[in-house]
Protein backbone atom coordinates (compact mmCIF):
# COMPACT_ATOMS: atom_id res chain seq x y z
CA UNK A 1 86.51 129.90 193.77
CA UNK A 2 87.43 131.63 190.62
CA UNK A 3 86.03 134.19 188.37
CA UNK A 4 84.09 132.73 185.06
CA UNK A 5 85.54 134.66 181.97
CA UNK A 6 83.88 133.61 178.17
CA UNK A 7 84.51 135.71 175.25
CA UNK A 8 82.08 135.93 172.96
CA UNK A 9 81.14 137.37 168.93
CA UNK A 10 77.90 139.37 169.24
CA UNK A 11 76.05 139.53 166.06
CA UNK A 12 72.49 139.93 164.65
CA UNK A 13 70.36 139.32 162.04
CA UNK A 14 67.47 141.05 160.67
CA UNK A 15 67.45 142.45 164.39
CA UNK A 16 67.78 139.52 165.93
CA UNK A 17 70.87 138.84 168.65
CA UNK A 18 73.22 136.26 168.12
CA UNK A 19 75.53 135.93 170.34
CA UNK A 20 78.85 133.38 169.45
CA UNK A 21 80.84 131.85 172.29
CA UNK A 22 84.55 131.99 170.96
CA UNK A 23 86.07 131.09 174.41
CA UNK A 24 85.60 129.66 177.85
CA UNK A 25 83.24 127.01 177.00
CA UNK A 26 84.05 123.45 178.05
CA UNK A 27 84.83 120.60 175.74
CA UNK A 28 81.05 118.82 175.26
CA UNK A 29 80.96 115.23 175.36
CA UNK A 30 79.19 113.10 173.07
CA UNK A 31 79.59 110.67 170.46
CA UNK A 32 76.39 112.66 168.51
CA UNK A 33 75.05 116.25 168.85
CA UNK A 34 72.15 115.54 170.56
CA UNK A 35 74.20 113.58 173.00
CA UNK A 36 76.61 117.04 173.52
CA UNK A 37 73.36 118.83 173.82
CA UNK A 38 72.12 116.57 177.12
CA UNK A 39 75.75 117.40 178.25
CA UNK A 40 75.46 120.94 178.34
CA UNK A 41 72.18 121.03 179.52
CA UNK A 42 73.22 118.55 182.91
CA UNK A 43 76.73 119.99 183.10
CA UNK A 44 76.79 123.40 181.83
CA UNK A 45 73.83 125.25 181.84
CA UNK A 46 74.82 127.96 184.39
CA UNK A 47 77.05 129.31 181.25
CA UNK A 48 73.89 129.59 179.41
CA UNK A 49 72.04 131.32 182.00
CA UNK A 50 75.09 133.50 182.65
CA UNK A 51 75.12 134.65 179.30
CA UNK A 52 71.59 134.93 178.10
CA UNK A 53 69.38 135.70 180.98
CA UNK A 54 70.26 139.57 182.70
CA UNK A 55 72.48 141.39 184.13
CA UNK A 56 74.73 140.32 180.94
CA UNK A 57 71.54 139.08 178.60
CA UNK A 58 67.90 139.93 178.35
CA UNK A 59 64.63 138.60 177.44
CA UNK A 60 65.13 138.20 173.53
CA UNK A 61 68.98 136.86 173.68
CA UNK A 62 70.29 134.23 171.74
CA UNK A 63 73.36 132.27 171.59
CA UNK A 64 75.70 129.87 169.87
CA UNK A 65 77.68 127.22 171.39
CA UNK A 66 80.41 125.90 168.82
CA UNK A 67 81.48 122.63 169.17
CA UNK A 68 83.24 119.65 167.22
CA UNK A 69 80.86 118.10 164.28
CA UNK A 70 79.90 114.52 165.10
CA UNK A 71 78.07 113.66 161.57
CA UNK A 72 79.45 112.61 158.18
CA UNK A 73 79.21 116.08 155.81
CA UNK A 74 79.68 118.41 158.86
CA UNK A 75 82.36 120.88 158.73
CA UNK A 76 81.58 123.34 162.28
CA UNK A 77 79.09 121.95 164.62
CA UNK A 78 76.55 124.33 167.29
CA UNK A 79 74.29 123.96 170.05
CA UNK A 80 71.67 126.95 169.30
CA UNK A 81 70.75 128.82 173.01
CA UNK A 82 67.76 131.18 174.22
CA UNK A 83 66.39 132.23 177.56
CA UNK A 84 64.60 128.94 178.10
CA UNK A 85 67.04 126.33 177.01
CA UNK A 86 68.22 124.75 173.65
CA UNK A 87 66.84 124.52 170.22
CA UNK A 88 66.54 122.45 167.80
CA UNK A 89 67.48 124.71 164.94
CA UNK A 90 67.48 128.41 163.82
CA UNK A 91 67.97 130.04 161.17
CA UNK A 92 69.17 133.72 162.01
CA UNK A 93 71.63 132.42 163.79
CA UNK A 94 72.82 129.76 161.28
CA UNK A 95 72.95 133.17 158.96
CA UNK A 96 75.52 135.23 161.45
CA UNK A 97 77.46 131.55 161.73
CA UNK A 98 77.71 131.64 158.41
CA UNK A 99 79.52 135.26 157.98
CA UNK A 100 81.49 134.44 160.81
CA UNK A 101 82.90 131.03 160.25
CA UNK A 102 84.50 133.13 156.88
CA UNK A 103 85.33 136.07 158.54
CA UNK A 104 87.53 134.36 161.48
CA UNK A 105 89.11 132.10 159.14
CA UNK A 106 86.92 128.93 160.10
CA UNK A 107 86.19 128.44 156.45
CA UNK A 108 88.09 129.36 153.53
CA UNK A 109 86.38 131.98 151.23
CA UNK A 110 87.73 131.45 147.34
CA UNK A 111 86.55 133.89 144.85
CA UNK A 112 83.75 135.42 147.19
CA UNK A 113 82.21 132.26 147.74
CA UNK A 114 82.18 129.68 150.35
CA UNK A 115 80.34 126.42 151.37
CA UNK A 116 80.41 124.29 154.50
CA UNK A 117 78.21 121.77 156.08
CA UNK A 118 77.15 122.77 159.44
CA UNK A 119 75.97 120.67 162.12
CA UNK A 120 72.81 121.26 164.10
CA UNK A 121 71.32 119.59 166.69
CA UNK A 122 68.23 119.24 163.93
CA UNK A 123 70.97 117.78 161.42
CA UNK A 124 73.34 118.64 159.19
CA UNK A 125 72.61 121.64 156.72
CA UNK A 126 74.54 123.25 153.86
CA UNK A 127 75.47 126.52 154.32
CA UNK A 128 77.02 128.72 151.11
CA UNK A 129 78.18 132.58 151.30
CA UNK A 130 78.64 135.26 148.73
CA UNK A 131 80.67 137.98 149.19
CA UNK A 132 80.22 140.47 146.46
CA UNK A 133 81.98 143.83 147.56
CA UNK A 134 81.90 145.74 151.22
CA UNK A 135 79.85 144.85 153.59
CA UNK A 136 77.76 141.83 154.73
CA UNK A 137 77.88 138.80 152.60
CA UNK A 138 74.80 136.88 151.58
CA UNK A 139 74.36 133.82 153.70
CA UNK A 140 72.20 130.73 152.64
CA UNK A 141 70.96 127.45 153.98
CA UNK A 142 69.20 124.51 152.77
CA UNK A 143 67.07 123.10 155.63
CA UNK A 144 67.02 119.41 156.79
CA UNK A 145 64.00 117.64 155.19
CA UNK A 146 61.05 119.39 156.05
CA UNK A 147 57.29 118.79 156.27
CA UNK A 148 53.45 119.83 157.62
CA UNK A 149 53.10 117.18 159.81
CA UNK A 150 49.83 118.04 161.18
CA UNK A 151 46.84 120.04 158.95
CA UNK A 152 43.82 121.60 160.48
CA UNK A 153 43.84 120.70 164.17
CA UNK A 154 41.94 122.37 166.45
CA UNK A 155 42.02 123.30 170.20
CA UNK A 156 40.20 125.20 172.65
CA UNK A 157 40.82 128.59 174.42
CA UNK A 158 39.44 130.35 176.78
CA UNK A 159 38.01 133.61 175.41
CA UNK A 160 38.87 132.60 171.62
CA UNK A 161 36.88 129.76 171.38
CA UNK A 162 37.66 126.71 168.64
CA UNK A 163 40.96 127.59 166.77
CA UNK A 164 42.21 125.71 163.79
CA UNK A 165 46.05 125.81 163.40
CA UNK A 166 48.66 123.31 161.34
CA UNK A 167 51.31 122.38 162.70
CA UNK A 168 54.96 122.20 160.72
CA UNK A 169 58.86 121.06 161.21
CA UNK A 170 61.46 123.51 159.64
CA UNK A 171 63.84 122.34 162.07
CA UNK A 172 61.77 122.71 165.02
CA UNK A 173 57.97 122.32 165.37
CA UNK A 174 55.66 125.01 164.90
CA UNK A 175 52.33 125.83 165.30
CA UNK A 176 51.23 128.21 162.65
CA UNK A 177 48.09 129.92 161.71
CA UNK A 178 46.91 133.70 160.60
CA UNK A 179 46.18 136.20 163.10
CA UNK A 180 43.19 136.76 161.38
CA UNK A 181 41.60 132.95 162.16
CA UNK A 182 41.80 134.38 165.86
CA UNK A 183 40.30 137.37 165.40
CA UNK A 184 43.30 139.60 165.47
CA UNK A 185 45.48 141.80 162.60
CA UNK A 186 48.83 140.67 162.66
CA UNK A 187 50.18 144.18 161.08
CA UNK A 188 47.60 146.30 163.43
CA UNK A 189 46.99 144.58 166.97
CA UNK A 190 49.25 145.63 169.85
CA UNK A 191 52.31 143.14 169.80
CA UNK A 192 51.63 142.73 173.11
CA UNK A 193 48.19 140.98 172.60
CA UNK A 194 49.15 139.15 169.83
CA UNK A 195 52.20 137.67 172.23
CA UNK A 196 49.18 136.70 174.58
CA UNK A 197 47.61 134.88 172.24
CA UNK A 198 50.90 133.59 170.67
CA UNK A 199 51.87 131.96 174.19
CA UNK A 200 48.64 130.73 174.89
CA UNK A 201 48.25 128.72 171.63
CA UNK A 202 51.71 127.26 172.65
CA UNK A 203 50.07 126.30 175.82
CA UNK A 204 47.01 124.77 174.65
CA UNK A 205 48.77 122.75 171.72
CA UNK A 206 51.69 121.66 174.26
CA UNK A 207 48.59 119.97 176.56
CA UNK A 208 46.47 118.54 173.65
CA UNK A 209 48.93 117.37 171.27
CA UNK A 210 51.52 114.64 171.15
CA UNK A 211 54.89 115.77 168.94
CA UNK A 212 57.02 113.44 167.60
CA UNK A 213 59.60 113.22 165.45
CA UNK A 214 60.06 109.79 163.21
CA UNK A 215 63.68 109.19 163.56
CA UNK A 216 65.00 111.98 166.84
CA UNK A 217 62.77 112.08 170.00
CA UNK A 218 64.69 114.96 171.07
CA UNK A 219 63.28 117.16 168.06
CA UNK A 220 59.63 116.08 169.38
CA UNK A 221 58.52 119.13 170.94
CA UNK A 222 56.76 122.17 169.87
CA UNK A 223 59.12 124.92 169.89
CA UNK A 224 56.34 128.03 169.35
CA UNK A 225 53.58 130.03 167.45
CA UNK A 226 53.94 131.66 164.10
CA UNK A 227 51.19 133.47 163.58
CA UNK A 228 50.92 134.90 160.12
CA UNK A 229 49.69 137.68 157.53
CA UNK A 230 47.09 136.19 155.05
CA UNK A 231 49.68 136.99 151.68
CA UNK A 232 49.77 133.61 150.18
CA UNK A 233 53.47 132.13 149.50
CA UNK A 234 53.10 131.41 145.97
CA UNK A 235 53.31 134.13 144.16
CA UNK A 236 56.50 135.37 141.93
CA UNK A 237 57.21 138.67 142.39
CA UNK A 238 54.50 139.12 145.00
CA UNK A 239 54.40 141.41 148.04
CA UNK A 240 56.14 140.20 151.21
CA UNK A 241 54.31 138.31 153.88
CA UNK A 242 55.05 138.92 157.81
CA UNK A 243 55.64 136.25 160.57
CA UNK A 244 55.64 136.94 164.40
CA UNK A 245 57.42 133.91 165.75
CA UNK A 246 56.41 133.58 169.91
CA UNK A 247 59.14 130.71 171.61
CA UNK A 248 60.15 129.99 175.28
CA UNK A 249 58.72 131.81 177.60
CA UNK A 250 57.14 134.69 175.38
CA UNK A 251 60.55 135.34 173.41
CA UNK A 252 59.75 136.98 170.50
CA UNK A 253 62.18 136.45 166.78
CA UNK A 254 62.88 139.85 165.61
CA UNK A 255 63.74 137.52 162.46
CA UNK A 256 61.56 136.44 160.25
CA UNK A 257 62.63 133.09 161.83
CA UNK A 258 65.12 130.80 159.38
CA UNK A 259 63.47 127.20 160.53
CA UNK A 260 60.23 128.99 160.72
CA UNK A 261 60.18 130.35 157.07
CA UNK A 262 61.13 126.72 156.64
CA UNK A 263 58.15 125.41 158.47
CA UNK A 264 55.58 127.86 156.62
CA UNK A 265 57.31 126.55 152.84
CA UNK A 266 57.00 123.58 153.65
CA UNK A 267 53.42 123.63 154.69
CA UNK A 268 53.00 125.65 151.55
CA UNK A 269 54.39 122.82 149.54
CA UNK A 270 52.15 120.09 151.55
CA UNK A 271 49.10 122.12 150.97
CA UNK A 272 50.26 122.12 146.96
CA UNK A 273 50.32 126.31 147.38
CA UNK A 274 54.12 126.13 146.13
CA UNK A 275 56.01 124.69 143.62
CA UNK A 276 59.67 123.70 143.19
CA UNK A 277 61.69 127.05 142.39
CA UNK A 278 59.54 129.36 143.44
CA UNK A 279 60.44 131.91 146.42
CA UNK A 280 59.03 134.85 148.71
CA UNK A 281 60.33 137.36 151.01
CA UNK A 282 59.09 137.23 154.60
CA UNK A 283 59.51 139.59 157.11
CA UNK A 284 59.65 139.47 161.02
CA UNK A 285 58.78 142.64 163.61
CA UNK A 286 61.75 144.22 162.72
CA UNK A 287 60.43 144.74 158.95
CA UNK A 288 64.21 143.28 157.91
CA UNK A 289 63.40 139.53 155.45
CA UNK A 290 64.66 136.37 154.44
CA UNK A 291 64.04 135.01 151.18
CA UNK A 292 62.73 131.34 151.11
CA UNK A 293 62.59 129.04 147.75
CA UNK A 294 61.33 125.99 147.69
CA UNK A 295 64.29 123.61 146.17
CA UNK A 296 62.80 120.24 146.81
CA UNK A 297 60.10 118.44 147.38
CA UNK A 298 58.51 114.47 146.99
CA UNK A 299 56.66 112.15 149.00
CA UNK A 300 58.32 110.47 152.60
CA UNK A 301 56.74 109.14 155.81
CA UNK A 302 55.59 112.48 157.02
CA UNK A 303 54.28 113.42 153.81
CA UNK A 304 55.58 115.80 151.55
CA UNK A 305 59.09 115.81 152.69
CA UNK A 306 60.83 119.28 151.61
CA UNK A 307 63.93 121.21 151.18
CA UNK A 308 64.20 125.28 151.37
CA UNK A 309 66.89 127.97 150.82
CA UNK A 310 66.36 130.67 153.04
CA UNK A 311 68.63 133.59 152.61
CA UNK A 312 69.78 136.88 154.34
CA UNK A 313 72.13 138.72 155.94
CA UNK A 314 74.15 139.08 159.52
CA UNK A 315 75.79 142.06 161.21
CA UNK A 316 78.26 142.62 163.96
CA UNK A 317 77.23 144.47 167.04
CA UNK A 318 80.06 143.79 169.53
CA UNK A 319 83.59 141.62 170.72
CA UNK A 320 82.75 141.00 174.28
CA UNK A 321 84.36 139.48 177.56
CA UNK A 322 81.69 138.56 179.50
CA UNK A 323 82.50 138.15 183.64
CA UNK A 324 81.07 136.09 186.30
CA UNK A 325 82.57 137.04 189.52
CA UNK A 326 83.08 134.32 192.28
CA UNK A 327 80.37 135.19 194.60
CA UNK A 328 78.47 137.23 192.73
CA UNK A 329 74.69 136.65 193.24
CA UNK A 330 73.38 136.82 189.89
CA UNK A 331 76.67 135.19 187.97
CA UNK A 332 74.03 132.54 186.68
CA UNK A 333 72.03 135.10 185.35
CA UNK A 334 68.58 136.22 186.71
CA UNK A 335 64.92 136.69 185.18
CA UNK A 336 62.29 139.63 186.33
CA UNK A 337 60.09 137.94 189.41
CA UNK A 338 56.33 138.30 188.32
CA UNK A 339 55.82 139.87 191.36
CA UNK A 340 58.03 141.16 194.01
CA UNK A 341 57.16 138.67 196.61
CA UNK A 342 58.48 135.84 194.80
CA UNK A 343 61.94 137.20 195.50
């Protein structure tokens, strides 16, 4: 037995982790990124666990797995990773890509600007950078088409009652809805509770509703709650508007949440609350925002099928060698028992 050794870029975004492999990663097969995604969920997922669940992650880490594009447009390819598994997309992570496929010489940057396609397991989107003086470039994305694909369901839980929620792809599916519809502040509850009620939504959804995607069964899964401020997305100039994105097993997006934004602009757009070229700033728990603008948007199979920019910006936080000793017992990476006797 040998010791496991990957190197990795850690980054974040609006306070969110990112965390880049850059070496010791097997070569993925697959003729398509989904199809590399299976593989490194049969073949490699003990790297995953090893590197986002503790002694070496925690609760709210999330990686990026860089591997060779598969579609027509793509420049850099990734598999997106969190405590739970794989997504579909995200956004604060396609941000930090962004900064770092210039800085490590992955994409050329000519007169502070760059653009590359980047492939995601949700499709391909384009990614631009602007680099105007020191310090972290801008980074911006146009989503994969994106649409409300459900308005004004309702569910059932226990000590809530009847809840109404929409539910919208960005990327990944969402259920979103105010806190307020449930009775709660988003800006003045205890986080806790509202994560509670986050994951229990995401429950109740996951056992009432079907989700599927019209051309990728492996997008056709709801991903988490957004549950919102009641600022309205229209506006010009207006104030900012909060999400708290819940995911996996209670993870928490100290983002504003790229394909989440996405999601809520696109629902915007389906309810006829925005129009092409307008934007707004929304913020996640750590108070740090993206800004999202509507660039598209005209009628397709799910709908109103849209397109949105959302900008920000990504930070380093460490160059790391990360070590799994042979015959270590937690080189895979452990979670917290929710009590002891399930040791």
């Amino acid at each position: 037995m040998t010791d496991t050794v990957v190197r990795t870029i850690d980054m974040h975004t609006a306070g969110e982790p990112v965390r880049i492999v850059e070496s010791g990663y097997p070569e993925l097969r697959g003729t398509t990124i989904l199809e590399k995604r299976r593989d490194a969920l049969t073949r490699f997922d003990a790297l995953r666990t090893m590197l986002m669940l503790e002694p070496r992650g925690h609760d709210g880490m999330y990686g990026v797995i860089p591997t060779a594009p598969c579609a027509q447009g793509a420049d850099l390819a990734v598999l997106f990773t969190h405590q739970e598994g794989y997504s579909t997309m995200c956004g604060h992570a396609t941000i930090a890509i962004g900064r770092w496929a210039v800085d490590s010489g992955r994409v050329p940057l000519v007169d502070g600007r760059a653009a590359f396609g980047l492939e995601a397991p949700c499709g391909v989107v384009r990614v631009e950078v602007e680099q105007k003086g020191e310090g972290a470039p801008l980074v911006a994305f146009e989503s994969v088409p994106s649409f409300a694909m459900l308005l004004d369901q309702e569910v059932d839980l226990p000590g809530l009652g009847r809840v109404t929620f929409d539910i919208a792809f960005g990327g990944a599916f969402y259920a979103i809805l105010p806190a307020s519809r449930i009775g709660l502040s988003l800006m003045e509850t205890p986080l806790a509770e509202l994560v509670c009620a986050g994951t229990a939504i995401t429950a109740a959804v996951r056992a009432a509703l079907t989700i599927r995607h019209s051309t990728e069964p492996d997008l056709g899964f709801l991903y988490g709650t957004i549950l919102t401020d009641d600022v309205p997305l229209g506006a010009h100039g207006g104030r900012p508007s909060y999400n708290l994105c819940i995911f996996a097993e209670g993870q928490i997006d100290r983002s504003p949440t790229g394909s989440g934004v996405t999601a809520r602009i696109a629902l915007a757009a389906a309810r006829d609350e925005m129009n092409i070229g307008q934007f707004c700033e929304i913020r996640g728990v750590s108070g740090e925002g993206f800004v999202g603008t509507l660039t598209a948007a005209e009628p397709g199979p799910d709908g109103i099928l849209s397109r949105v920019r959302v900008a920000g910006r990504s930070h380093y936080a460490a160059r790391c060698e990360f070590i799994a000793e042979a015959g270590d017992r937690f080189a895979h990476g452990f979670t917290l028992p929710a009590k002891l006797s399930e040791l």
